[in-house]
Protein backbone atom coordinates (compact mmCIF):
# COMPACT_ATOMS: atom_id res chain seq x y z
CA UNK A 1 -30.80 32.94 -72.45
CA UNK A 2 -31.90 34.22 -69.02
CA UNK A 3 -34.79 32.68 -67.36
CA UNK A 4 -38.41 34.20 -67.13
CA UNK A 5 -41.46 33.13 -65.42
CA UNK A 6 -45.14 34.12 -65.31
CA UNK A 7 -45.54 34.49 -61.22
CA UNK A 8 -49.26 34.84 -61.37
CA UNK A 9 -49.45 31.63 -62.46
CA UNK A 10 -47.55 29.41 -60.49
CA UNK A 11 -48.83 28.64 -57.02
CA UNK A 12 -46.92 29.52 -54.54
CA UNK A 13 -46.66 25.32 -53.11
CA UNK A 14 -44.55 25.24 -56.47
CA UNK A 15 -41.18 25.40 -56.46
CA UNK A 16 -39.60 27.54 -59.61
CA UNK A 17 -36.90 25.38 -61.97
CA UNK A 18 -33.63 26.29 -62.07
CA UNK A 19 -32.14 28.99 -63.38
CA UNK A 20 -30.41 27.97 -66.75
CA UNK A 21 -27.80 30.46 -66.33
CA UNK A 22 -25.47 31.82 -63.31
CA UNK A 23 -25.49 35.40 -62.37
CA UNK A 24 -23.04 37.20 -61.02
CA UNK A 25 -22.66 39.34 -57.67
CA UNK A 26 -24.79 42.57 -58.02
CA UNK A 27 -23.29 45.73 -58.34
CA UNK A 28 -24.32 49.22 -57.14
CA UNK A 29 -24.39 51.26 -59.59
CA UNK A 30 -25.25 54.76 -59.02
CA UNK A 31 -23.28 56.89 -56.28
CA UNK A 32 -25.08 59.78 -55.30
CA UNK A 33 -26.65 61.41 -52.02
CA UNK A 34 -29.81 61.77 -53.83
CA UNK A 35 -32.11 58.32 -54.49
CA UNK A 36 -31.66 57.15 -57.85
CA UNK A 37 -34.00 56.03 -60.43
CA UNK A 38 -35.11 55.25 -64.16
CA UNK A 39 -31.98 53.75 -64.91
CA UNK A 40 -31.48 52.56 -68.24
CA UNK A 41 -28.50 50.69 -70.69
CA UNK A 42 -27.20 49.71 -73.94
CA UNK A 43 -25.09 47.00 -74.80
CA UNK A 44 -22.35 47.26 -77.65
CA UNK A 45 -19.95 44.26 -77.56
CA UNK A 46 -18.40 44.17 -74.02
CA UNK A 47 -19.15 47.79 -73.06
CA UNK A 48 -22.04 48.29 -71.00
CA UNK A 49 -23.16 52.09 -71.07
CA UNK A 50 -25.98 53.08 -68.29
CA UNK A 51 -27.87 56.36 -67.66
CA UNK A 52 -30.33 57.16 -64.65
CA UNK A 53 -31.47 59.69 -62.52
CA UNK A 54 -30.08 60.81 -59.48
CA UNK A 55 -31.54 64.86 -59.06
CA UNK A 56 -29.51 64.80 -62.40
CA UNK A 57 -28.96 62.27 -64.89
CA UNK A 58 -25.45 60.29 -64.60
CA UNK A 59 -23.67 58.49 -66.99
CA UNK A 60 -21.43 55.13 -66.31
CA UNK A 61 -19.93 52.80 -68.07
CA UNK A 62 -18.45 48.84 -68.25
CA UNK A 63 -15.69 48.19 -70.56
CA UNK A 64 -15.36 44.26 -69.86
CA UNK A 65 -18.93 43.39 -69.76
CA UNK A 66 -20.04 45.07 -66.30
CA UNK A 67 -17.35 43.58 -64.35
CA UNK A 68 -15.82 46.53 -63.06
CA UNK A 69 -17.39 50.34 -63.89
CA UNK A 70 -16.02 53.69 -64.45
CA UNK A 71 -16.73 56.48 -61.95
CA UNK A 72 -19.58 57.99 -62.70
CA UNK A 73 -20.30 61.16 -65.21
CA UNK A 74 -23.29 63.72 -65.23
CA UNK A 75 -24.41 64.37 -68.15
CA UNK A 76 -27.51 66.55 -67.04
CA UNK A 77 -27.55 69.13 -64.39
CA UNK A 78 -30.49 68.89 -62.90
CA UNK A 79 -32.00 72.67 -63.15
CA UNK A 80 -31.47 71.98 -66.85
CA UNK A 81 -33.55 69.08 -67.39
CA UNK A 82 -37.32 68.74 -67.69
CA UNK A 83 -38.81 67.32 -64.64
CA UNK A 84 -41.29 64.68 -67.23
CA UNK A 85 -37.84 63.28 -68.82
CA UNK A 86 -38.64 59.79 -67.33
CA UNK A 87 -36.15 57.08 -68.39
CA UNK A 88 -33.19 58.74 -69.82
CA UNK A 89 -33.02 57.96 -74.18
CA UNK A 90 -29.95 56.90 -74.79
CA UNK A 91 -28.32 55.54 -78.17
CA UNK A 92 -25.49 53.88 -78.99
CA UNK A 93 -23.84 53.90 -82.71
CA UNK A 94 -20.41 52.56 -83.26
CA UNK A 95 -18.65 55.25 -80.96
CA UNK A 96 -20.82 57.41 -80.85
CA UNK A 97 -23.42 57.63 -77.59
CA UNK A 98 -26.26 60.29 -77.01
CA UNK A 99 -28.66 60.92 -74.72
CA UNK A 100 -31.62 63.73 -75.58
CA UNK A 101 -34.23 65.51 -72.86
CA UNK A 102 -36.18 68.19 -73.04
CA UNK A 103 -35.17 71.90 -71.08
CA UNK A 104 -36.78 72.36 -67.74
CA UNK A 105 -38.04 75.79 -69.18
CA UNK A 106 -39.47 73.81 -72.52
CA UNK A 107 -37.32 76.40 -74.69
CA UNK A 108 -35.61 73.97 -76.16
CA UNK A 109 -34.71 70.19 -76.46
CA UNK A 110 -31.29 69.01 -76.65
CA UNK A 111 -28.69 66.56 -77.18
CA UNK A 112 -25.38 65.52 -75.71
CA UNK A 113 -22.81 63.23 -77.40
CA UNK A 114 -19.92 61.25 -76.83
CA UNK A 115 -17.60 60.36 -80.03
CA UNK A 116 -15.19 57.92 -78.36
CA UNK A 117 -17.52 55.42 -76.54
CA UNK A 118 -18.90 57.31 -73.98
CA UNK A 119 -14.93 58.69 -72.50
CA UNK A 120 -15.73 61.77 -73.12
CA UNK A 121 -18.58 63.81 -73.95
CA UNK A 122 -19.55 67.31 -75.79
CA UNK A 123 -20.99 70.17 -74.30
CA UNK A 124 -25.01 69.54 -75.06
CA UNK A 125 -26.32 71.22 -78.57
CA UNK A 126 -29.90 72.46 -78.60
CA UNK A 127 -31.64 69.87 -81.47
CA UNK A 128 -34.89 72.40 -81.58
CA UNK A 129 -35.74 75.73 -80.10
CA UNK A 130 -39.34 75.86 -79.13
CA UNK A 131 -42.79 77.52 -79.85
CA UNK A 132 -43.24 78.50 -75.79
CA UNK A 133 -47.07 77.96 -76.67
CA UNK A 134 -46.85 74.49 -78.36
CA UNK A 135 -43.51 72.94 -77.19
CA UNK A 136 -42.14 69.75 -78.29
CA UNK A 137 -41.52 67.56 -75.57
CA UNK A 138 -40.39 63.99 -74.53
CA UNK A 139 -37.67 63.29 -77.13
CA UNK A 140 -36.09 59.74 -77.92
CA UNK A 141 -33.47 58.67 -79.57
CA UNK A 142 -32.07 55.95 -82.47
CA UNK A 143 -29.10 55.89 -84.07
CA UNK A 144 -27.53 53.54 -86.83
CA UNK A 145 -24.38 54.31 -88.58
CA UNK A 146 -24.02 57.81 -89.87
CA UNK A 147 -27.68 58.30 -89.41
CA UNK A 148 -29.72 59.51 -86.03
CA UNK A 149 -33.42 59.80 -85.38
CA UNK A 150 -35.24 61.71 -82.45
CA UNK A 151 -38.48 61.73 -81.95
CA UNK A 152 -40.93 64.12 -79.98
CA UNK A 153 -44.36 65.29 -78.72
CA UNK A 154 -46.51 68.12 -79.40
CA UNK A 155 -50.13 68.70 -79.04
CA UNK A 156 -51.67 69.83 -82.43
CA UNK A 157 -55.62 70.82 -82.12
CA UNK A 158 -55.73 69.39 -78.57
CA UNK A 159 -54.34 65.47 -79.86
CA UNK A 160 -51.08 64.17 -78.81
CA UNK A 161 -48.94 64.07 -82.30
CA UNK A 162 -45.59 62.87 -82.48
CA UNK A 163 -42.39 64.68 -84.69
CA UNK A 164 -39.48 63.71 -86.46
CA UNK A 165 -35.94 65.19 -86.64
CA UNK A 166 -33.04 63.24 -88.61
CA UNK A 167 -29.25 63.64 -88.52
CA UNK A 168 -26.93 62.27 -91.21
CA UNK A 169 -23.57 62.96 -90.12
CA UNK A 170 -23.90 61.29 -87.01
CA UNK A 171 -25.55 64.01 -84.69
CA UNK A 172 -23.32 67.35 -85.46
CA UNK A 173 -26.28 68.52 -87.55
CA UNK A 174 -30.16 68.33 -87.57
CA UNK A 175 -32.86 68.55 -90.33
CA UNK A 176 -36.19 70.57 -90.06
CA UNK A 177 -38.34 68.64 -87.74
CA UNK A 178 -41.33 66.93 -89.51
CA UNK A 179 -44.54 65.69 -88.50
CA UNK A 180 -44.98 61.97 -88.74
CA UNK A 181 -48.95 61.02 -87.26
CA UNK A 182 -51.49 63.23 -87.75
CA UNK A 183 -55.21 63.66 -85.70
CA UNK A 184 -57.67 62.94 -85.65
CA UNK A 185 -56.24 60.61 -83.36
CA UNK A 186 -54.37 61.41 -80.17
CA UNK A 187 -50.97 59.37 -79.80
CA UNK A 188 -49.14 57.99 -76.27
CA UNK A 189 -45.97 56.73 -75.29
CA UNK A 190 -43.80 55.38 -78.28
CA UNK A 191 -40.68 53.99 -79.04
CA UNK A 192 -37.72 54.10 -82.00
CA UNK A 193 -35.02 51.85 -82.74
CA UNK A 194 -33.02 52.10 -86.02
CA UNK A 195 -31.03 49.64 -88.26
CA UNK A 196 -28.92 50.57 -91.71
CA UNK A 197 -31.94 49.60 -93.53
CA UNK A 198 -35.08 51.05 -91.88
CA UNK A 199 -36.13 52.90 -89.70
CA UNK A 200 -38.93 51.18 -86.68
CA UNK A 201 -41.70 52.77 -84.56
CA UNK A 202 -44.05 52.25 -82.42
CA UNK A 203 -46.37 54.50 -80.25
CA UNK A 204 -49.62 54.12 -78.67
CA UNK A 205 -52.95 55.34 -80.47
CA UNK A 206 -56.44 56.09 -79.34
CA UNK A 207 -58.97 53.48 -80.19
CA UNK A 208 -62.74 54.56 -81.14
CA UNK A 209 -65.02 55.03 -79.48
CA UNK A 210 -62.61 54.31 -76.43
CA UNK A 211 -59.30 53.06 -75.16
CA UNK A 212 -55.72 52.63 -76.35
CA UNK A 213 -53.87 50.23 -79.72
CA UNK A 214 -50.54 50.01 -79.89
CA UNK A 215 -49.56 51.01 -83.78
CA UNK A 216 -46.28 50.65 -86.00
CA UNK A 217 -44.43 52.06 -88.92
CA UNK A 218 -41.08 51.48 -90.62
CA UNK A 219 -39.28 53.27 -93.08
CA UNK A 220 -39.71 52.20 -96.51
């Protein structure tokens, strides 16, 4: 287990324990002449597969645990990519590995897959063509076997709602997309993660007569 400590609360005349485990030499990652950022990864056995920003978003992988990386991929140009796509959503599924964002022009949001473990990838596929009025936005991503979930954002009578779009042959084709919270609340950021049995999420929800409460559902 890796170590973790509350900094606030230890005074600085006290020293930290040791570490229970030993790290290894750090590694730069990204490779770009722009400054990278919002990097984010997904573990699968002793692959390692990492996506973050760099003008566009890259892709790289580890094949023996993050020893040694591949060169680097891009996934997302970055006149194609909405400027609010914040950390990349990727999924991993068996071989399978996708990563969603919205279009810079909010037309559309779309998808782009790998179906051999990130070696190579598929041109992107548009997942939803938009109402240019009341676009979806902010999509994320969970996938579990044959089955993949995206999520997004639209405001419905002036509240944040969030949307549902579900794939079950492993991302070639999508469903109609389906409203899953409703106002009168308005929702925030939220998050979805997916096992064979259920689907999990969890999104932020306006209290009354103020503030923010963090809510959940699952698939039943």
């Amino acid at each position: 287990a890796a170590c973790w400590w509350q900094v606030a609360l230890i005074p600085k005349a006290v020293s930290q324990p040791p570490c229970p485990i030993t790290w290894g030499p750090t590694a730069q990652i990204s490779n770009t002449t722009n400054s990278a950022f919002s990097p984010k990864l997904v573990v699968a056995g002793d692959t390692v597969h990492m996506v973050y920003h760099a003008g566009a978003v890259y892709y790289r992988r580890s094949t023996n645990g993050g020893q040694t990386w591949r060169d680097q991929v891009e996934l997302v140009s970055a006149d194609s990519m909405s400027s609010n796509l914040g950390n990349p959503p990727l999924s991993v599924s068996g071989q399978i590995v996708s990563i969603v964002w919205a279009n810079r022009t909010a037309s559309s949001n779309k998808i782009r897959r790998s179906i051999d473990g990130g070696v190579t990838w598929l041109e992107p596929q548009v997942l939803v063509h938009n109402d240019p009025l009341f676009p979806l936005r902010l999509p994320s991503i969970a996938a579990s076997g044959e089955y993949a979930y995206v999520t997004m954002t639209r405001f419905v009578s002036g509240r944040l709602q969030y949307f549902l779009t579900i794939s079950t042959d492993r991302g070639e084709n999508w469903d109609s997309v389906h409203q899953v919270t409703f106002v009168p609340e308005s929702h925030g950021l939220g998050g979805i993660q997916a096992t064979v049995r259920a689907v999990h999420f969890v999104f932020e929800r306006e209290m009354q007569p103020s503030g923010k409460e963090i809510a959940y559902m699952s698939s039943t």
